[in-house]
PDB file of N, CA and C in Angstrom:
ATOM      1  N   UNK A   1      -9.429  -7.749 -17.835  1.00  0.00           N
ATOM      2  CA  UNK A   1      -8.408  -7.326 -16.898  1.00  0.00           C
ATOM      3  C   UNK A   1      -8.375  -8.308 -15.722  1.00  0.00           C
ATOM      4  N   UNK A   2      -8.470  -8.074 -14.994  1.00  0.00           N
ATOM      5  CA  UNK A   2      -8.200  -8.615 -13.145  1.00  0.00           C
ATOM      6  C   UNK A   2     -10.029  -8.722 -12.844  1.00  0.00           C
ATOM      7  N   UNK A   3     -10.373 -10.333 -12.491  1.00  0.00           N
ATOM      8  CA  UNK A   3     -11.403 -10.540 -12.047  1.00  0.00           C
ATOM      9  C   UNK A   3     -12.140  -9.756 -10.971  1.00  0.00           C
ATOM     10  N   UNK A   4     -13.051  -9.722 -10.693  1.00  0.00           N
ATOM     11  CA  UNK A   4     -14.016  -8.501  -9.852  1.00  0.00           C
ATOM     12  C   UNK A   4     -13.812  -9.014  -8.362  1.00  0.00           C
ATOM     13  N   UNK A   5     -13.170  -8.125  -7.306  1.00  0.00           N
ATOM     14  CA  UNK A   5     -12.935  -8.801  -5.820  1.00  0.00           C
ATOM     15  C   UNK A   5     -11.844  -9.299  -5.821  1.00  0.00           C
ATOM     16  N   UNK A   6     -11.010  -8.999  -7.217  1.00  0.00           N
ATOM     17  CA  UNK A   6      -9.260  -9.578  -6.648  1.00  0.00           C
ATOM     18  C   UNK A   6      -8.643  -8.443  -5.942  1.00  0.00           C
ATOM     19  N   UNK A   7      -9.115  -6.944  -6.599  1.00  0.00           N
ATOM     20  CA  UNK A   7      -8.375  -5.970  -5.926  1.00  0.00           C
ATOM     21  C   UNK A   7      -8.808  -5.911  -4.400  1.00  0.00           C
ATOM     22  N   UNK A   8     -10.003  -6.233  -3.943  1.00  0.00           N
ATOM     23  CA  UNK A   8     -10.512  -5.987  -2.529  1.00  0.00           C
ATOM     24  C   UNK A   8      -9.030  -7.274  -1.374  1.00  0.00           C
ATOM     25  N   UNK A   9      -8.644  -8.232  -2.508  1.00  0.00           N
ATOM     26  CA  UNK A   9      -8.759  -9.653  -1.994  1.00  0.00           C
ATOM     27  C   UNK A   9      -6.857  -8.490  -1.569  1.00  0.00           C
ATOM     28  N   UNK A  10      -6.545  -8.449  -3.097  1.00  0.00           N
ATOM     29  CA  UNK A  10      -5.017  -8.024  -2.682  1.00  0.00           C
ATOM     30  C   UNK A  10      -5.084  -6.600  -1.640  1.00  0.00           C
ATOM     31  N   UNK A  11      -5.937  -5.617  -1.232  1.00  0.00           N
ATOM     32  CA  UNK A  11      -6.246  -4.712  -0.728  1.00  0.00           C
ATOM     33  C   UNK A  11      -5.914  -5.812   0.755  1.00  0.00           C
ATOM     34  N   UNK A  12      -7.109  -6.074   0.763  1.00  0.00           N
ATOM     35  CA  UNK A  12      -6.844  -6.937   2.317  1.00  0.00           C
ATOM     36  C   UNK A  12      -5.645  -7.414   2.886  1.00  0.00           C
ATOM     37  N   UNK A  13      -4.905  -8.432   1.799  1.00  0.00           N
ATOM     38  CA  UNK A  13      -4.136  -8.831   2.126  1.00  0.00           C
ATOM     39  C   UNK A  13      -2.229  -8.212   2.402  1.00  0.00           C
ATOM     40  N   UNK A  14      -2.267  -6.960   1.446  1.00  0.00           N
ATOM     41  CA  UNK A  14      -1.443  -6.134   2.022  1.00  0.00           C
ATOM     42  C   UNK A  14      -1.572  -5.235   3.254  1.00  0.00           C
ATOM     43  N   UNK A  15      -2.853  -4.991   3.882  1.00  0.00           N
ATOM     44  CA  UNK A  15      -3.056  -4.405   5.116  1.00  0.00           C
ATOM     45  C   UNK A  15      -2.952  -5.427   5.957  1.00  0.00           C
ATOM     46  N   UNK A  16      -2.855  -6.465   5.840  1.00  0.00           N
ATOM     47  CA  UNK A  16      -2.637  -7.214   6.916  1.00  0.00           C
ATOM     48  C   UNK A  16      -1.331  -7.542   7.109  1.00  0.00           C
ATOM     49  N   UNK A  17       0.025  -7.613   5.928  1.00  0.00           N
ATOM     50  CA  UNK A  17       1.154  -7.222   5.582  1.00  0.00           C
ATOM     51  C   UNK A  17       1.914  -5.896   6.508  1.00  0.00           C
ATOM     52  N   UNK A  18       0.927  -4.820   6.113  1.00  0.00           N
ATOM     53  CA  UNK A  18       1.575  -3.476   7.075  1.00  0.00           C
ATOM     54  C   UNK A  18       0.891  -3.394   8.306  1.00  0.00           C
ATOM     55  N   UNK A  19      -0.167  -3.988   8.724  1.00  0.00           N
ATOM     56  CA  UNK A  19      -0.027  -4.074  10.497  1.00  0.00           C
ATOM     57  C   UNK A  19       0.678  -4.965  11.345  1.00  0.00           C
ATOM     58  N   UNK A  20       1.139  -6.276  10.608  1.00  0.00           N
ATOM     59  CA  UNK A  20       1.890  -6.662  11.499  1.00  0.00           C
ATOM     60  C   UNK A  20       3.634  -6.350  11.213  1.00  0.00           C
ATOM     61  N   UNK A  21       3.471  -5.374  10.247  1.00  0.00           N
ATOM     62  CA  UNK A  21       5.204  -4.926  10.021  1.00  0.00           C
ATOM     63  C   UNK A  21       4.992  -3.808  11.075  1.00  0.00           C
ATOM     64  N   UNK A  22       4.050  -2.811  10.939  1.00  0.00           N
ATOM     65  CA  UNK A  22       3.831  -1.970  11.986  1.00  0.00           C
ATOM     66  C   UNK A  22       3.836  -2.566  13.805  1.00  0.00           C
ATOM     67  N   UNK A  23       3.195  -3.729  13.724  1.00  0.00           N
ATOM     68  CA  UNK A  23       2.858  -3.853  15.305  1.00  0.00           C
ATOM     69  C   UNK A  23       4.641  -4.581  15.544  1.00  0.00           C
ATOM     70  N   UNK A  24       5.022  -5.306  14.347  1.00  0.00           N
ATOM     71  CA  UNK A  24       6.740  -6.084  15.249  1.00  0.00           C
ATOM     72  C   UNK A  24       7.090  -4.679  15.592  1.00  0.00           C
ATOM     73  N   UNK A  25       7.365  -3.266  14.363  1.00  0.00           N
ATOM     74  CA  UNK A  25       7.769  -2.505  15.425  1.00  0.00           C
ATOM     75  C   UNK A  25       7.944  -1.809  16.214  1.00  0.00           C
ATOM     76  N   UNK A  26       6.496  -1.570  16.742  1.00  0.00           N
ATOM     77  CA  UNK A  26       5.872  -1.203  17.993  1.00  0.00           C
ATOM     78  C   UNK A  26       6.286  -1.953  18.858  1.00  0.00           C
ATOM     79  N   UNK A  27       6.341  -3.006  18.787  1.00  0.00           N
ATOM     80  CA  UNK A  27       5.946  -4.208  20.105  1.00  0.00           C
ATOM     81  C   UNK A  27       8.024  -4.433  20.771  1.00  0.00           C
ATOM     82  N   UNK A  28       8.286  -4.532  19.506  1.00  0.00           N
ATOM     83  CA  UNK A  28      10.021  -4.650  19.527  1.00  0.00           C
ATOM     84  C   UNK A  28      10.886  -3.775  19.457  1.00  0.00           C
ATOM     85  N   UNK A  29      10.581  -2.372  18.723  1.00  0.00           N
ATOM     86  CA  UNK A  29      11.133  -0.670  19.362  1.00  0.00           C
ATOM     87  C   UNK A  29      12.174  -0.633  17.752  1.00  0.00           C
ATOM     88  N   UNK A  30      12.406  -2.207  16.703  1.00  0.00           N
ATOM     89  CA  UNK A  30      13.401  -2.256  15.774  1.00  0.00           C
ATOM     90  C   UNK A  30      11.958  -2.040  14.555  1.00  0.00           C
ATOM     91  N   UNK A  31      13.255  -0.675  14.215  1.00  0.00           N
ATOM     92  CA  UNK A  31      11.973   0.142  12.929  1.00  0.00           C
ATOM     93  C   UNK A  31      12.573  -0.418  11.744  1.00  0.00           C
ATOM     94  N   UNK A  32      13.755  -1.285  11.431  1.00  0.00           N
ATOM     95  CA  UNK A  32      14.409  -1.575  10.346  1.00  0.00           C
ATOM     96  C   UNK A  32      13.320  -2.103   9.289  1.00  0.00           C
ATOM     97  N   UNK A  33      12.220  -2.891   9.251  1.00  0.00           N
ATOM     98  CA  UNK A  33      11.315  -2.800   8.621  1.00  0.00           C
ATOM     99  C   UNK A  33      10.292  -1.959   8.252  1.00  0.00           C
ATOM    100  N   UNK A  34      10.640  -0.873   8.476  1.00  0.00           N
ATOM    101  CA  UNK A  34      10.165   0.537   8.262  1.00  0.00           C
ATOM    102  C   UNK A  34       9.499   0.704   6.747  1.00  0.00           C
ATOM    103  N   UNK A  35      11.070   0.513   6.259  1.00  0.00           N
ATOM    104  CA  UNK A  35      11.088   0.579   4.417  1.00  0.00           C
ATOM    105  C   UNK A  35       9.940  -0.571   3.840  1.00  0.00           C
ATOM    106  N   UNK A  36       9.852  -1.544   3.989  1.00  0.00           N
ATOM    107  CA  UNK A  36       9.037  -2.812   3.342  1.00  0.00           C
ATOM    108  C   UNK A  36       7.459  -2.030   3.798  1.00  0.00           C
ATOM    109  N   UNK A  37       7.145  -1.812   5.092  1.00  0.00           N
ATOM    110  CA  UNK A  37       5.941  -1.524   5.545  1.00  0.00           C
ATOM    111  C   UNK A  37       5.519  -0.303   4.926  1.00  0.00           C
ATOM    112  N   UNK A  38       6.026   0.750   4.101  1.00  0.00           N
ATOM    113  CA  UNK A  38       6.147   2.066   3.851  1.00  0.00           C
ATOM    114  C   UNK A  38       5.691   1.134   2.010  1.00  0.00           C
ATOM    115  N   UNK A  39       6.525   0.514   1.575  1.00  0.00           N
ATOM    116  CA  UNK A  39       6.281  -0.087   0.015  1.00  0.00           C
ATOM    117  C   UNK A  39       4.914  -1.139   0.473  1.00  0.00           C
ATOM    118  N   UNK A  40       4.958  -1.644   1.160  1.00  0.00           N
ATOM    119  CA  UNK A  40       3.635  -2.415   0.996  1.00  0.00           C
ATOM    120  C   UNK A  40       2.107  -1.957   1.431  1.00  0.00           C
ATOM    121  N   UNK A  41       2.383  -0.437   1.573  1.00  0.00           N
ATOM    122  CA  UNK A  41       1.665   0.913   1.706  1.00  0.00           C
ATOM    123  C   UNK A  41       1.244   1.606   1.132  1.00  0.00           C
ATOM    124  N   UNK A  42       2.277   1.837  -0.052  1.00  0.00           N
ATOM    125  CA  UNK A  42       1.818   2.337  -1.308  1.00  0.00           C
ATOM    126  C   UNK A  42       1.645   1.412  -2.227  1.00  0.00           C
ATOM    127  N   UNK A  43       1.641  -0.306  -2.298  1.00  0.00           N
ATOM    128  CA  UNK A  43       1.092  -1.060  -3.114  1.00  0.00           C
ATOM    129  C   UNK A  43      -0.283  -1.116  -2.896  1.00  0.00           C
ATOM    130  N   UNK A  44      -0.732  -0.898  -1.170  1.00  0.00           N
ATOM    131  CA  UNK A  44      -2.254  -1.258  -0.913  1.00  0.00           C
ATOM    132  C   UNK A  44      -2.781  -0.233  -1.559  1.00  0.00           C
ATOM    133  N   UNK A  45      -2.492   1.345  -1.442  1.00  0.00           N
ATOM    134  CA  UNK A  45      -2.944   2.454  -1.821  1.00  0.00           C
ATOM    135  C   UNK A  45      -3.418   2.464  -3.707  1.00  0.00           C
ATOM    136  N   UNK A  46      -2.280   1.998  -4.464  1.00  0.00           N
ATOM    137  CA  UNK A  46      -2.450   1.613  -5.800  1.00  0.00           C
ATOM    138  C   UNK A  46      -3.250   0.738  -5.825  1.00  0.00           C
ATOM    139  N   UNK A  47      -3.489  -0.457  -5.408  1.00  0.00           N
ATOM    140  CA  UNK A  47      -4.781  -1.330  -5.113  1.00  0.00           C
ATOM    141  C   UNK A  47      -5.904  -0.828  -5.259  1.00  0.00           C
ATOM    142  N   UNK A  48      -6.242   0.018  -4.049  1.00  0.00           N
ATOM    143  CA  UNK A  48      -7.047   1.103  -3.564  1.00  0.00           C
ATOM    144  C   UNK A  48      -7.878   1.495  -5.132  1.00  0.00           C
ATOM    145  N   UNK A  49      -6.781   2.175  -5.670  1.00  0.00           N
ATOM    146  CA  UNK A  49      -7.307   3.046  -6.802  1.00  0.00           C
ATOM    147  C   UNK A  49      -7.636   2.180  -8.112  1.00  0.00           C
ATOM    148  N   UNK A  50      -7.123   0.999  -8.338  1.00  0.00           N
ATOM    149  CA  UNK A  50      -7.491   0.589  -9.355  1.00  0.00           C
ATOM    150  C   UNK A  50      -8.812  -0.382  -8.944  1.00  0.00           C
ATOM    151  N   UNK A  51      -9.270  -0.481  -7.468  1.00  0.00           N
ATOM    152  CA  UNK A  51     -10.212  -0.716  -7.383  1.00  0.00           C
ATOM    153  C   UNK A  51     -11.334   0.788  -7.164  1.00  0.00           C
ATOM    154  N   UNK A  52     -10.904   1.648  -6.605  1.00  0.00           N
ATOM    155  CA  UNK A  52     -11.926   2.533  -7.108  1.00  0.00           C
ATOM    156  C   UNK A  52     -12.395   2.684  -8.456  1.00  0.00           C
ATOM    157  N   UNK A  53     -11.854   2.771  -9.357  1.00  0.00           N
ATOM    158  CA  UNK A  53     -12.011   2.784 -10.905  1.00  0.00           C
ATOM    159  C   UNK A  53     -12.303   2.143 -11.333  1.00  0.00           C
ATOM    160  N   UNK A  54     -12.419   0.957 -11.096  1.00  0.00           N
ATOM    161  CA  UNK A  54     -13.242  -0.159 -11.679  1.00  0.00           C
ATOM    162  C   UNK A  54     -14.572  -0.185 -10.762  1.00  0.00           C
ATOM    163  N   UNK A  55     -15.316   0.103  -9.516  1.00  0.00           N
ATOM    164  CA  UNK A  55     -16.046   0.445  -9.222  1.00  0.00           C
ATOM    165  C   UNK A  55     -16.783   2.008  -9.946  1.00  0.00           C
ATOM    166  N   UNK A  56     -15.963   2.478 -10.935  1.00  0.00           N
ATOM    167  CA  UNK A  56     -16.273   3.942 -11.474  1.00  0.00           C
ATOM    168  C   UNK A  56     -16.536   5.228 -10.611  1.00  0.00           C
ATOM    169  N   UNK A  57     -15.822   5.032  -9.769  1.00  0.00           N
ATOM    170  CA  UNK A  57     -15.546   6.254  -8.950  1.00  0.00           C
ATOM    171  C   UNK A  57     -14.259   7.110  -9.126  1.00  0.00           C
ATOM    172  N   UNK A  58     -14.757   7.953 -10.613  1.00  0.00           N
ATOM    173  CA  UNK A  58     -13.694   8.418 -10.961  1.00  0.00           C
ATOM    174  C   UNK A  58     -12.860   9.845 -10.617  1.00  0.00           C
ATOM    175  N   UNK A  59     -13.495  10.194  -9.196  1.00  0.00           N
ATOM    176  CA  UNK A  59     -13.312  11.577  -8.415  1.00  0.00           C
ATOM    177  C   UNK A  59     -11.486  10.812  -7.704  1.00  0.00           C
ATOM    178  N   UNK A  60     -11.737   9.616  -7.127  1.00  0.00           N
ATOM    179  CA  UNK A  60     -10.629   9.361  -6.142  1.00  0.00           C
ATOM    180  C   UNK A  60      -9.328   8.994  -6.813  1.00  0.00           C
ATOM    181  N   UNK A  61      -9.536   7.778  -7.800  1.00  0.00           N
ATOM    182  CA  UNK A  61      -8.109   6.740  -8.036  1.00  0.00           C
ATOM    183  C   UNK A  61      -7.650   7.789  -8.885  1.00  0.00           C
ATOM    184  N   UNK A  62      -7.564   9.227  -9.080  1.00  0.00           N
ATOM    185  CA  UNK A  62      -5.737   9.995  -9.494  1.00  0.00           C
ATOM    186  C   UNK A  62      -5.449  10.247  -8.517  1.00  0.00           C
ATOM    187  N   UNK A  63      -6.151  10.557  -7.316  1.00  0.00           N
ATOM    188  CA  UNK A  63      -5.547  10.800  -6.114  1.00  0.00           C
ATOM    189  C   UNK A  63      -4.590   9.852  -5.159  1.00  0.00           C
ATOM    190  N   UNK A  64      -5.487   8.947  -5.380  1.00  0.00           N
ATOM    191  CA  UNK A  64      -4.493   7.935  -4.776  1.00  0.00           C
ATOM    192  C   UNK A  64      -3.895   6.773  -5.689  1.00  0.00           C
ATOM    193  N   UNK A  65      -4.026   7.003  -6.799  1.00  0.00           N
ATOM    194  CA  UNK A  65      -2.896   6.552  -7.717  1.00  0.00           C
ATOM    195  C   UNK A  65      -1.506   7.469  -7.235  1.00  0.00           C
ATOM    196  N   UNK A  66      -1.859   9.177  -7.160  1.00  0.00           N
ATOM    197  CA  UNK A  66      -0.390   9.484  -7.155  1.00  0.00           C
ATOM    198  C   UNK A  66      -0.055   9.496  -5.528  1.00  0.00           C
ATOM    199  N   UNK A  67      -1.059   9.384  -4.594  1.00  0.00           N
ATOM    200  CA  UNK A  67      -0.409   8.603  -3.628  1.00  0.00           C
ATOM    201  C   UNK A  67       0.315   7.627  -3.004  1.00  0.00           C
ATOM    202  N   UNK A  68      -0.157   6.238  -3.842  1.00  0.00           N
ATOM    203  CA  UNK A  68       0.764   5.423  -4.099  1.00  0.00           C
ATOM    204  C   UNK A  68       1.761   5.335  -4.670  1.00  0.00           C
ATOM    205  N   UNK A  69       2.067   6.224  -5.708  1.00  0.00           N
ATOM    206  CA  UNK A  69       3.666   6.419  -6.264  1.00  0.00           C
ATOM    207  C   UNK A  69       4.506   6.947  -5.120  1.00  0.00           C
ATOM    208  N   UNK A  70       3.808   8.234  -4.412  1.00  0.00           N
ATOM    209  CA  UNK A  70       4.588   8.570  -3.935  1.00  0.00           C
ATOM    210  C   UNK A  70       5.160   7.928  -2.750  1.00  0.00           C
ATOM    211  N   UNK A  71       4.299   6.981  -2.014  1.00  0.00           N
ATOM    212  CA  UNK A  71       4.479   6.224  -0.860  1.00  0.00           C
ATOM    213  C   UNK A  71       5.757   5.611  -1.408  1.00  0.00           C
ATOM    214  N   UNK A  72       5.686   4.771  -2.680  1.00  0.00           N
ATOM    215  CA  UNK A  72       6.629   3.754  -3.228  1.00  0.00           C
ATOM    216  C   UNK A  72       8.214   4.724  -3.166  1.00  0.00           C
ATOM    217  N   UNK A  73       7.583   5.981  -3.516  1.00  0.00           N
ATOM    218  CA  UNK A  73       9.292   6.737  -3.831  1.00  0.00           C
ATOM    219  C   UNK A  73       9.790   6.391  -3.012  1.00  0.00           C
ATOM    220  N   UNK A  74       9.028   7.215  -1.985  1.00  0.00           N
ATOM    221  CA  UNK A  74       9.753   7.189  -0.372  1.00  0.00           C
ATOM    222  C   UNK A  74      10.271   5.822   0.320  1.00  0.00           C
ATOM    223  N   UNK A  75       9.557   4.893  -0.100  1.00  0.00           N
ATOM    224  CA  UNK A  75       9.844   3.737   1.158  1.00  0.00           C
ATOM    225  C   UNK A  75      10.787   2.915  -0.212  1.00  0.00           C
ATOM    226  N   UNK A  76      11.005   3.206  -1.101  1.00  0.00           N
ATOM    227  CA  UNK A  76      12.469   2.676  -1.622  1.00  0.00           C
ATOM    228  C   UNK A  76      13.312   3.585  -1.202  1.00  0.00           C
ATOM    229  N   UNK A  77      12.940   5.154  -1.138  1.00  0.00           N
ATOM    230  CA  UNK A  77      14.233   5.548  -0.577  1.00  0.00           C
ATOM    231  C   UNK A  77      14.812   5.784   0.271  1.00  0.00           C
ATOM    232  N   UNK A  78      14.058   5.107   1.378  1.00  0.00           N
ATOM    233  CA  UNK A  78      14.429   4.721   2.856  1.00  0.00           C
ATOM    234  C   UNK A  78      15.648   3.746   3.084  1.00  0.00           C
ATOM    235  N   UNK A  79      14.490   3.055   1.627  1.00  0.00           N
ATOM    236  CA  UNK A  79      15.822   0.920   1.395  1.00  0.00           C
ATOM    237  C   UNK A  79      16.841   1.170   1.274  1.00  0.00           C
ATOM    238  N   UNK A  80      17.018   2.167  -0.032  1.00  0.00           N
ATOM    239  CA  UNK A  80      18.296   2.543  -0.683  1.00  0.00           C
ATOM    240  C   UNK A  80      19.355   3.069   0.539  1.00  0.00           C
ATOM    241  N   UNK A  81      19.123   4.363   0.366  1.00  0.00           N
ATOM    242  CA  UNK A  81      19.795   5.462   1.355  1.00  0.00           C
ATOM    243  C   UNK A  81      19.403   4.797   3.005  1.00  0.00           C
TER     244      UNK A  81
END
């Protein structure tokens, strides 16, 4: 599958994705990037879980597997609508 420490690597690197979508719009008051920061939220979250599971911590990643779907619903249907 996916080498060991890629999910930590893509984990990281989408949280660093949604704090600075979060801080432009804090800092600038324009939430129009709302939607992207909301999807690149529930990509970290799916991250999340397929790195729990490959660590074999198999109590968490359905949880936040279906957390991350649901993040994704929502912040496409922010884009859309």
């Amino acid at each position: 599958m996916i080498k060991n420490g890629t999910w930590s690597l893509l984990k990281m690197g989408l949280a660093i994705v949604v704090v600075i979508l979060a801080g432009y719009a804090l800092i600038t008051g324009d939430y129009s990037g709302s939607p992207y920061m909301t999807i690149a939220l529930g990509l970290m979250v799916i991250a999340m879980a397929f790195d729990e599971r490959e660590k074999q911590r198999n109590a968490y990643w359905p949880i936040l597997i279906g957390t991350g779907i649901f993040s994704l619903l929502v912040g496409f249907y922010i884009l859309i609508f």
